[in-house]
Protein backbone atom coordinates (compact mmCIF):
# COMPACT_ATOMS: atom_id res chain seq x y z
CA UNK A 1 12.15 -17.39 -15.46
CA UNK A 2 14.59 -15.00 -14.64
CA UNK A 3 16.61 -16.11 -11.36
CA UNK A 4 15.78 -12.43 -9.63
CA UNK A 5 12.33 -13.68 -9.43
CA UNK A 6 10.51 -14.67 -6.37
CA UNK A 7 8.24 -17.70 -6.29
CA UNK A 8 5.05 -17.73 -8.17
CA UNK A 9 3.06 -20.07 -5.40
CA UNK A 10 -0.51 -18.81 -5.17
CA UNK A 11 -0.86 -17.38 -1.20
CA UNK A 12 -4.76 -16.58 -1.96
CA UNK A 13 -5.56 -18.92 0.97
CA UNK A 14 -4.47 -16.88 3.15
CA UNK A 15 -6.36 -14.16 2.26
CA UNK A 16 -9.28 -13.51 0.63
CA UNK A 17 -10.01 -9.98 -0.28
CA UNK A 18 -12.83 -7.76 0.43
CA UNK A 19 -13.57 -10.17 3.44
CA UNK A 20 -11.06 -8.76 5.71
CA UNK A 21 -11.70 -7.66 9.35
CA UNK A 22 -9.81 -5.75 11.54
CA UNK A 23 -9.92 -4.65 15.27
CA UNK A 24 -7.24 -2.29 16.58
CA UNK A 25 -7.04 -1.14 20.58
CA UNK A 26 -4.37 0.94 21.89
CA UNK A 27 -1.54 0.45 19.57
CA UNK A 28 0.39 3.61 18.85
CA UNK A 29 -1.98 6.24 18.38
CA UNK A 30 -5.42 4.42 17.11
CA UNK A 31 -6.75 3.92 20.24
CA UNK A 32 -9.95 2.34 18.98
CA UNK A 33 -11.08 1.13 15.50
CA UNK A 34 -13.25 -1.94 14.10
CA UNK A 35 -13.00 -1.88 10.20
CA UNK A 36 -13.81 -4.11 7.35
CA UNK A 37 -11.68 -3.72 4.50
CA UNK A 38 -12.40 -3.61 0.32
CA UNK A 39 -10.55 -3.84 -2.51
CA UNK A 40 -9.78 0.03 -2.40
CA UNK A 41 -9.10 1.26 1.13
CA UNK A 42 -8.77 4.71 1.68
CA UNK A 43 -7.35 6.42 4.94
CA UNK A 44 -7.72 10.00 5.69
CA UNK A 45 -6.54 12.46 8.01
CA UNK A 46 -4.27 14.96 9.33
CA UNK A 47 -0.94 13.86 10.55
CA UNK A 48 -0.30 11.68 13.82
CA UNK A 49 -3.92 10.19 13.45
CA UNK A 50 -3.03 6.88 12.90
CA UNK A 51 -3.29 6.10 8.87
CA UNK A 52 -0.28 4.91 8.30
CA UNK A 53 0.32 2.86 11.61
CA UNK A 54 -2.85 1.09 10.40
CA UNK A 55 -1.57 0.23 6.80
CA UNK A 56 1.49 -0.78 8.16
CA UNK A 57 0.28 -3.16 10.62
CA UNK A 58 -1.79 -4.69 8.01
CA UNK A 59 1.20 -5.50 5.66
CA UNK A 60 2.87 -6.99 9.08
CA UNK A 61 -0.66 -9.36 9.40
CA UNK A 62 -0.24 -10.54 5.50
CA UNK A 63 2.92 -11.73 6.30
CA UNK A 64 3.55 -15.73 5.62
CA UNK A 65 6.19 -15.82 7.83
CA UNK A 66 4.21 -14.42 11.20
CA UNK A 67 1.58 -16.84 10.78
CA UNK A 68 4.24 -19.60 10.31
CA UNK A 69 6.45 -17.99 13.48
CA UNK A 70 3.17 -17.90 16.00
CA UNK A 71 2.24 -21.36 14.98
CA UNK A 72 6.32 -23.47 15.13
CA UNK A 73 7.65 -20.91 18.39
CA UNK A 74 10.78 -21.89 16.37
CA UNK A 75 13.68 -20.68 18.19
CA UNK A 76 14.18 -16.88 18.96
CA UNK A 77 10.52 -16.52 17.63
CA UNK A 78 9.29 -13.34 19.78
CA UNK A 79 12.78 -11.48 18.42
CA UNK A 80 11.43 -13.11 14.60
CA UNK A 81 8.11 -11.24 15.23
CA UNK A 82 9.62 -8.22 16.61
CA UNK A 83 11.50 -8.20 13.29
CA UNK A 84 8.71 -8.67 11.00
CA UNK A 85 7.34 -5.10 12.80
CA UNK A 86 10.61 -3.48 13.19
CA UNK A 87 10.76 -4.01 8.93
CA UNK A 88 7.36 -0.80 9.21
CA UNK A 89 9.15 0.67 12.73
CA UNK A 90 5.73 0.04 14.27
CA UNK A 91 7.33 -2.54 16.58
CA UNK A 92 7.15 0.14 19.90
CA UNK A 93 3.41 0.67 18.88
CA UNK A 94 2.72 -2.32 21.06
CA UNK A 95 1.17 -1.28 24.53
CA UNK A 96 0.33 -3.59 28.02
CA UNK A 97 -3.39 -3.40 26.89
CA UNK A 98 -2.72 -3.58 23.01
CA UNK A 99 -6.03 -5.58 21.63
CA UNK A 100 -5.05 -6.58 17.67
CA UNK A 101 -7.77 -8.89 16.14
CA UNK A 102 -7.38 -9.71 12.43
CA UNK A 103 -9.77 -11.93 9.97
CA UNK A 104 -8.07 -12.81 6.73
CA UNK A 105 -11.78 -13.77 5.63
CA UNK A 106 -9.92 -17.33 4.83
CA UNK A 107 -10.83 -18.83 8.11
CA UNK A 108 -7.89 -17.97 9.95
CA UNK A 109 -7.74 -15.29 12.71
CA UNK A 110 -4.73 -12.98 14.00
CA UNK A 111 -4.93 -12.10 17.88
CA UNK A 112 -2.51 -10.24 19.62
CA UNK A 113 -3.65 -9.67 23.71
CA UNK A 114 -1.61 -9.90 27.03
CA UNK A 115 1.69 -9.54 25.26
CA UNK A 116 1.20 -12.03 22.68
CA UNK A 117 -0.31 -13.88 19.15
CA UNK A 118 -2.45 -16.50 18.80
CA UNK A 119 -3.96 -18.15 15.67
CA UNK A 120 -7.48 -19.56 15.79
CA UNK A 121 -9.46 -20.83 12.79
CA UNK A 122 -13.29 -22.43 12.88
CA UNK A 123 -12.42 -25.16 10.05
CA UNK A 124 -8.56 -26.73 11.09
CA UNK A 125 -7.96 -28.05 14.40
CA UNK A 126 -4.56 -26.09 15.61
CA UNK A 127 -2.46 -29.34 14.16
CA UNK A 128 -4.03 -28.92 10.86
CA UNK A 129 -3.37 -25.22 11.26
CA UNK A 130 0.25 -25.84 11.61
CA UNK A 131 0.81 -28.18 9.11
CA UNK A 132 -1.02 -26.23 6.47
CA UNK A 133 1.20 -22.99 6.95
CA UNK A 134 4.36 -24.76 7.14
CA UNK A 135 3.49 -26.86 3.99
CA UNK A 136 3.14 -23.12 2.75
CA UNK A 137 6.83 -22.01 4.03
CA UNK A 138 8.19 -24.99 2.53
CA UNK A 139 7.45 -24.69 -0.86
CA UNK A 140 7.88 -20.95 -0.44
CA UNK A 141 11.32 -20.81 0.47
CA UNK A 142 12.02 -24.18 -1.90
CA UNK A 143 11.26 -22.27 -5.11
CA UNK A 144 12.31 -19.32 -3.98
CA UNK A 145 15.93 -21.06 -3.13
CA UNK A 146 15.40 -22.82 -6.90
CA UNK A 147 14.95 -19.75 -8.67
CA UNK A 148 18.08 -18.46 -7.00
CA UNK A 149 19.71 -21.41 -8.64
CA UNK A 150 20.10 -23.31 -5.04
CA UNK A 151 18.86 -26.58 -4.75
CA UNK A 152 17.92 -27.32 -0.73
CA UNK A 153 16.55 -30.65 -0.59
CA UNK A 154 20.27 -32.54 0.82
CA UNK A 155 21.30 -29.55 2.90
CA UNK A 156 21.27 -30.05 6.51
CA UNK A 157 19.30 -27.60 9.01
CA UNK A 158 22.12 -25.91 9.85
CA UNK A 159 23.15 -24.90 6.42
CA UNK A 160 19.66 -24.26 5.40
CA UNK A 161 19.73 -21.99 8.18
CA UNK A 162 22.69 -19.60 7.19
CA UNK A 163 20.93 -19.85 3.81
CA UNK A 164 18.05 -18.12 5.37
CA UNK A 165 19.47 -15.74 7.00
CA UNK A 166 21.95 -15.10 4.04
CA UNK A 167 19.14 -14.42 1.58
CA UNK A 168 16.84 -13.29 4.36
CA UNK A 169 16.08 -9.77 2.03
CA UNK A 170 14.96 -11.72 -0.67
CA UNK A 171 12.80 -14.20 1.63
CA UNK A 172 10.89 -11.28 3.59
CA UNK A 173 10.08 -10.17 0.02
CA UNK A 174 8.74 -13.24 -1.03
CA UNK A 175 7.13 -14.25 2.06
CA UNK A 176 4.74 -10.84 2.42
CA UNK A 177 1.78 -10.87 0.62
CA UNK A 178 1.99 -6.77 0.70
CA UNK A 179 4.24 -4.40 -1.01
CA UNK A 180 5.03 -1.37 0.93
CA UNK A 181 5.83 2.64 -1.14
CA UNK A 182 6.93 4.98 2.00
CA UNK A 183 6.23 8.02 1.91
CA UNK A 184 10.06 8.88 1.94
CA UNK A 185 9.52 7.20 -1.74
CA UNK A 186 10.27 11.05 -3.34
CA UNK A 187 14.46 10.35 -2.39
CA UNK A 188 14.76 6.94 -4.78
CA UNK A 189 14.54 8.92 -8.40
CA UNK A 190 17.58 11.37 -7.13
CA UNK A 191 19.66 8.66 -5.74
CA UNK A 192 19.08 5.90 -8.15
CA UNK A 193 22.39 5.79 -9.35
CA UNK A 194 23.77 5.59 -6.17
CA UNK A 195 21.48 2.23 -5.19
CA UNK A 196 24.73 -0.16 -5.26
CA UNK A 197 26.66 1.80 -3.20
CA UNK A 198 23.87 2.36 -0.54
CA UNK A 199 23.22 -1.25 -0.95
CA UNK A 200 27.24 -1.99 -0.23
CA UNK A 201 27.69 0.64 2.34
CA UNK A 202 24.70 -1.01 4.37
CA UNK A 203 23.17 2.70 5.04
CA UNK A 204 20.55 2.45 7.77
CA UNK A 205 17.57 3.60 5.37
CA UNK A 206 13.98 2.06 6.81
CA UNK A 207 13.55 -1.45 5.51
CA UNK A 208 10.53 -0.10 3.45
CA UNK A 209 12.60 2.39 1.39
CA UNK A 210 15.21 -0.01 0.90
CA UNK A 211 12.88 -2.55 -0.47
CA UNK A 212 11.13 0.24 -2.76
CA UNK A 213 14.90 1.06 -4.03
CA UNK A 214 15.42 -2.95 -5.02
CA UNK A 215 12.55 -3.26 -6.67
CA UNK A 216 12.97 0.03 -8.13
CA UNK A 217 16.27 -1.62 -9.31
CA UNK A 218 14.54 -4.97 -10.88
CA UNK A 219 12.02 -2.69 -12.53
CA UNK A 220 14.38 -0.38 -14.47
CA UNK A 221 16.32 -3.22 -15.42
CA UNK A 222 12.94 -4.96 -16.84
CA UNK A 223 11.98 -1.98 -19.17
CA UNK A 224 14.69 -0.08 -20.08
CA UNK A 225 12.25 2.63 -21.08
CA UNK A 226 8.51 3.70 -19.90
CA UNK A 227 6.32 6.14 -21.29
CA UNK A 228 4.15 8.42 -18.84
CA UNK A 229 1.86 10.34 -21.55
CA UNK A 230 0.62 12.61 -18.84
CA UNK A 231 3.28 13.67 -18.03
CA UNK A 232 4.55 14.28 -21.64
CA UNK A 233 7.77 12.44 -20.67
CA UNK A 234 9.74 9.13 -21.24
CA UNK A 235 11.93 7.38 -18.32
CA UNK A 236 15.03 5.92 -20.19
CA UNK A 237 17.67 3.68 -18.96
CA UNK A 238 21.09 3.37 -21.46
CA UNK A 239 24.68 2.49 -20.36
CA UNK A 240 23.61 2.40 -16.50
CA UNK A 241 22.26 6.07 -16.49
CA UNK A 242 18.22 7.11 -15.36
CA UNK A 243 17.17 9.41 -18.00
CA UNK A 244 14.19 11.76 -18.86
CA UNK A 245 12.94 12.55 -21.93
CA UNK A 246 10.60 15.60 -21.75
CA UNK A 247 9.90 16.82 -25.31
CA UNK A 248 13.02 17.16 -26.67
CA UNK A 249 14.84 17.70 -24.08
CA UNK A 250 16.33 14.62 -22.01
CA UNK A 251 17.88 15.31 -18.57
CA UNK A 252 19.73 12.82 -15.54
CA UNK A 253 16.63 11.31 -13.62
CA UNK A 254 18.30 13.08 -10.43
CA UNK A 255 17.52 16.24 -11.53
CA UNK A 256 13.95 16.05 -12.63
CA UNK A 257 11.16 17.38 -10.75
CA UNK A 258 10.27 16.54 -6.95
CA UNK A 259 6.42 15.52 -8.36
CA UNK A 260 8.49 12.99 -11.50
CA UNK A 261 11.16 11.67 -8.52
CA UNK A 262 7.95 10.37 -6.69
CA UNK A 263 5.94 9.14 -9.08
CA UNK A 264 8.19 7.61 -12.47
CA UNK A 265 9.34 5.11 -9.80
CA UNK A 266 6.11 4.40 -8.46
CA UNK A 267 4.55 3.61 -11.59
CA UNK A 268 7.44 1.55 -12.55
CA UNK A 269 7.21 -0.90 -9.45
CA UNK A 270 3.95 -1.28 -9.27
CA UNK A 271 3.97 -1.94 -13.17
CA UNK A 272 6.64 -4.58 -12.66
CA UNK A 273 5.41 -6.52 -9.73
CA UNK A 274 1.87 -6.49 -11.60
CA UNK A 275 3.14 -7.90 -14.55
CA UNK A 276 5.31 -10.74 -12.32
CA UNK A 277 2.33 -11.25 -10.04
CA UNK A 278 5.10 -10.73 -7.19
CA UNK A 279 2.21 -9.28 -4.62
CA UNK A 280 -1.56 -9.56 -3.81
CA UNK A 281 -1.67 -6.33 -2.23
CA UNK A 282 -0.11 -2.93 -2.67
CA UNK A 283 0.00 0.13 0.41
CA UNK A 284 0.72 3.46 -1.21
CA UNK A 285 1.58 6.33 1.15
CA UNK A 286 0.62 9.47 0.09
CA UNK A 287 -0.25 9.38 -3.53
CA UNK A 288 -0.30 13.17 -3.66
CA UNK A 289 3.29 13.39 -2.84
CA UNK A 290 4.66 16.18 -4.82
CA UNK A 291 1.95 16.35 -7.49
CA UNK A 292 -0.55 18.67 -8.80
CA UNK A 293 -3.97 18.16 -8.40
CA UNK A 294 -3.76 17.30 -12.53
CA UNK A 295 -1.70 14.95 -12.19
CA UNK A 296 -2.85 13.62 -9.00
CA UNK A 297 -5.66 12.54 -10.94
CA UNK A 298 -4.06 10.91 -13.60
CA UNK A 299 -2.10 8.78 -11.40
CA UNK A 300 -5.04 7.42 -9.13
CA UNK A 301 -6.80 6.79 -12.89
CA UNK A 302 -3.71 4.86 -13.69
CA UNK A 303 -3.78 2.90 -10.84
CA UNK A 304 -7.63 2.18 -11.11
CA UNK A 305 -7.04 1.21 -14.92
CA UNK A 306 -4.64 -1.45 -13.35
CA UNK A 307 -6.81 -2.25 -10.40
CA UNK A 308 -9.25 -3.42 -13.13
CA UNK A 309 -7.38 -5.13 -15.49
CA UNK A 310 -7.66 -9.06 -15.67
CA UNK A 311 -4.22 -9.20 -15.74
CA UNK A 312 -3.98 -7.73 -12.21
CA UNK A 313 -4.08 -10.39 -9.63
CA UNK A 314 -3.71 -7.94 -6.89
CA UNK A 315 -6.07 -8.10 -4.60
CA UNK A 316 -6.53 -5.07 -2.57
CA UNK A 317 -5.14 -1.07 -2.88
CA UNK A 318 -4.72 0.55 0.49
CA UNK A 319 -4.18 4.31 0.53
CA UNK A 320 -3.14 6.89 2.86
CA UNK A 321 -3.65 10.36 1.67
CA UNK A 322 -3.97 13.99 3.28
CA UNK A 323 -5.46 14.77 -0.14
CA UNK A 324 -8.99 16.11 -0.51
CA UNK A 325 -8.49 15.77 -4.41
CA UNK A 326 -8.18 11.30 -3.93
CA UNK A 327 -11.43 11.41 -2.34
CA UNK A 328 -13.03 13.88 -5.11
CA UNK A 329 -11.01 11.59 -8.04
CA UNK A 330 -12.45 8.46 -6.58
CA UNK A 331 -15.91 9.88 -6.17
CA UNK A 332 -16.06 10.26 -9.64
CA UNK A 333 -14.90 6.99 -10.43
CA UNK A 334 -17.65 5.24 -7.45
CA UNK A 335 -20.12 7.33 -9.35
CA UNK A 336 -19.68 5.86 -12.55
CA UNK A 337 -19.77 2.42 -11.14
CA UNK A 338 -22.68 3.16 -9.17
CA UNK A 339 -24.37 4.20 -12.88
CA UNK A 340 -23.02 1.36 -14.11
CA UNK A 341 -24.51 -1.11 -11.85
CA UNK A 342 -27.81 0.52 -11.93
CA UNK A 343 -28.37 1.20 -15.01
CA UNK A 344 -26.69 -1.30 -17.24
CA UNK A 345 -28.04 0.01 -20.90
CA UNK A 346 -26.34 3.75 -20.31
CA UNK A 347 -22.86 1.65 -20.84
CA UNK A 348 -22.32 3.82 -24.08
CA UNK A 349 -23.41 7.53 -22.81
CA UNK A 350 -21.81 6.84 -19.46
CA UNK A 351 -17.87 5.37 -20.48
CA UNK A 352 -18.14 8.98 -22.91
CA UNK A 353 -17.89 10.12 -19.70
CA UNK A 354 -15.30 8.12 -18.25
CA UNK A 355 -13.26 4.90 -19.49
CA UNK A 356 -14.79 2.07 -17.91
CA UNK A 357 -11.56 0.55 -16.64
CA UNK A 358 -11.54 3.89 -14.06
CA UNK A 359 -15.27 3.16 -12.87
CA UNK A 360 -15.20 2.04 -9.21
CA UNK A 361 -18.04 -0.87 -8.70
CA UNK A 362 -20.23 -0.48 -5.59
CA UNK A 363 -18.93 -2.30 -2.29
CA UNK A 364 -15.30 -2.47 -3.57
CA UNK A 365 -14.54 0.52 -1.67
CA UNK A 366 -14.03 1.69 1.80
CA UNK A 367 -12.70 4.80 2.78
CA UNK A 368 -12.43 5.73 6.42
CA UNK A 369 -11.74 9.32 8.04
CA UNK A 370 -8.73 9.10 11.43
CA UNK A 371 -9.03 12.50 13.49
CA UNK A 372 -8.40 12.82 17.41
CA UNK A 373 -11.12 13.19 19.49
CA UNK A 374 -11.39 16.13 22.30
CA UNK A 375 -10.04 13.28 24.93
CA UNK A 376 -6.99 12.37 22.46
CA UNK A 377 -8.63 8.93 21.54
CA UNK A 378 -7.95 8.39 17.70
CA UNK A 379 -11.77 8.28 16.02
CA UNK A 380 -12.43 6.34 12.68
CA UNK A 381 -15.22 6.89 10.68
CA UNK A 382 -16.71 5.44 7.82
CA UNK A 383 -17.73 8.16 5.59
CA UNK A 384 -19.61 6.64 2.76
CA UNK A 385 -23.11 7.53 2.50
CA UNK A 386 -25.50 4.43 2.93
CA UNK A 387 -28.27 5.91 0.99
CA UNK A 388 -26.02 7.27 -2.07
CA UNK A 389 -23.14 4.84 -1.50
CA UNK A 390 -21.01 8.03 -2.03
CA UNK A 391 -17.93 9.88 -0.17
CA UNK A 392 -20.00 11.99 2.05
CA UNK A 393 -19.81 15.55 0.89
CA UNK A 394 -18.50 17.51 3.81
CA UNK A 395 -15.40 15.55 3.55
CA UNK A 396 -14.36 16.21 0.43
CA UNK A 397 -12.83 19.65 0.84
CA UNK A 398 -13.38 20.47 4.52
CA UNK A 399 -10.80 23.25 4.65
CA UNK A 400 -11.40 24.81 1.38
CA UNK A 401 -15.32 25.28 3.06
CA UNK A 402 -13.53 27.03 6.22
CA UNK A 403 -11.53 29.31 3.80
CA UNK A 404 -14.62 30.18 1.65
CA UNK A 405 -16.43 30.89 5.44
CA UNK A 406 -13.61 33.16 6.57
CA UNK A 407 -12.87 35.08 3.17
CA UNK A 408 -16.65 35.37 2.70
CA UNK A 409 -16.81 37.16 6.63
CA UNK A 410 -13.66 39.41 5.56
CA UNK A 411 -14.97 40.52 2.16
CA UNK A 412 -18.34 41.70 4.01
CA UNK A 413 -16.51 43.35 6.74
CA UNK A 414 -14.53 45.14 3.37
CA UNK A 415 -17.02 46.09 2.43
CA UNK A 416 -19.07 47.32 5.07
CA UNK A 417 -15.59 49.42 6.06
CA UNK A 418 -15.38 50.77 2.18
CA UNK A 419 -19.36 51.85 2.19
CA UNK A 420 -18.79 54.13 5.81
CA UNK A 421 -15.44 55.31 4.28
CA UNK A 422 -17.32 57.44 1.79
């Protein structure tokens, strides 16, 4: 085991996927949702809705450490908490009527009301409670310390303190059950060379795009080279330079496209921490960013192929997306698993059609529509169709219909103005 590596302890009681709950009131700008969350969550909407405040408060509520923080009220533990939001800068979200309610479907609950958490569960008295997610922390931060080569067990508390804080990077890491890829993600392929220096300089970067640029880091070093067929290209790392081969031409990694800077080191992370089972879940902002429709596809395919590989142990996808084209790609791919599940002797005709490992199976999905209201509330809707189990229609490509409605009225008025011309 390489000493890089975080611990391998199986968090799965804390969470158990596709049996998640969540109840947001008056944080930031969702004003009002209730949502129950799949293995694939989708978020859309325009911008300032309240997607992204909702994925990031999610990978602050599948964080070891907060459950373990609200339970000891170890010293300094409301400036702990405010740290484990300030690492998603949703820590001034928080309102004098903020209602947070969170079920990890594991038995244990998440409130947050009149200024503060509390942890209730139905099947451990609140001793229990305690003791079962320190026992957690404890062997957490023992192999993590043991992979680092540190052994812990005749330290005192005060040294194992500093150690903490010393490695406190590598802890958060470890202690999350969520991986984070900003949407300022595109930046990490250009300055890739540059990591160490950022790293030494202690740049104020957001704690999410510093993370991405680590593992980034771990994950170049793990495969030296990485095909992406659709794109026709090769990532390459020799003598401590990024690399791209396309055809036969090979260029610096800096200098390739704005659509390969986002999403070479995408696939590369997410590759690497699937493969080392660091994570059980994986956010995504903006899987669109800087890519053609084409290719838009091919990477929510990829990421679906993985999704549904036994190898994967990850537990739940959450994207956030402006892009009609996700919710047309994943239509397909619901479609086919609908078909599927319906009709189990079409398996040949139907993966013709489409590789089974992109099919999307029924109830593994939700995917949820954030717009403002005409009072400024934030409204979520679920917009899968009960009786087809489909992305409803009309949100597909809502803008491309207003378009078609307002070149359609022009091109009659052109033509009504070229017929009286004669």
């Amino acid at each position: 085991m390489h000493k890089e590596n975080l611990c391998r302890i199986n968090r799965r009681v804390f969470i158990r996927y596709q049996m998640e709950h969540l109840i947001i009131r008056n944080f930031g700008p969702v004003t009002d949702i209730d949502i129950v969350l799949k293995k694939i969550n989708v978020f859309i909407g325009e911008q300032g809705v309240g997607k992204s405040t909702i994925a990031k408060l999610l990978s602050c509520l599948r964080d070891v450490s907060l459950y373990d923080v609200i339970l000891t009220k170890r010293e300094n533990w409301e400036q702990i908490i405010e740290r484990i939001f300030s690492i998603y800068g949703i820590q001034g979200c928080f309102r004098s009527d903020t209602y947070i309610e969170y079920f990890n479907g594991a038995d244990i609950s998440l409130i947050y009301e009149s200024g503060a958490f509390r942890m209730t569960s139905s099947e451990r008295s609140e001793d229990e409670l305690r003791d079962f997610v320190s026992n957690v922390m404890d062997r957490c931060l023992m192999e993590t310390f043991k992979n680092l080569g540190i052994e812990t067990f005749e330290l005192s508390q005060e040294e194992l303190s500093k150690l903490i804080a010393k490695h406190r990077r590598v802890l958060a890491s470890n202690l999350r059950l969520s991986f984070y890829c900003p949407a300022e993600r595109g930046i990490v392929g250009a300055l890739s060379n540059s990591m160490a220096s950022l790293f030494m300089a202690q740049v104020p970067l957001p704690d999410t795009l510093m993370e991405y640029m680590s593992f980034f880091e771990k994950a170049k070093n793990h495969f030296k080279s990485y095909d992406l067929p659709f794109l026709h290209s090769k990532y390459m790392l020799e003598d401590g330079e990024d690399s791209v081969k396309c055809g036969d031409r090979v260029i610096p990694l800096r200098y390739a496209s704005s659509g390969m800077l986002s999403i070479i080191p995408l696939l590369m992370i997410i590759d690497y921490c699937v493969s080392e089972n660091y994570f059980q879940s994986f956010t995504i902002e903006e899987p669109e960013l800087n890519l053609f429709p084409s290719n838009q596809l091919e990477l929510i395919r990829q990421i679906l192929s993985k999704t549904n590989s036994e190898k994967c142990k990850v537990g739940t996808w959450t994207l956030t997306t402006h892009s009609p084209y996700i919710l047309s790609i994943l239509n397909i791919s619901l479609l086919a698993g609908l078909i599927a599940d319906k009709y189990p002797d079409a398996a040949d005709a139907l993966t013709e059609k489409l590789p089974a490992d992109n099919f999307v199976k029924p109830g593994e999905i939700a995917v949820y529509s954030l717009e403002h209201t005409a009072e400024g509330k934030s409204d979520c809707r679920d917009i899968l169709d009960r009786s087809t189990g489909l992305i409803q229609a009309n949100y597909l490509d809502t803008v491309s219909d207003l378009l078609s409605g307002e070149f359609n009225g022009l091109y009659k008025l052109y033509l009504s103005l070229l017929r009286n011309s004669k």
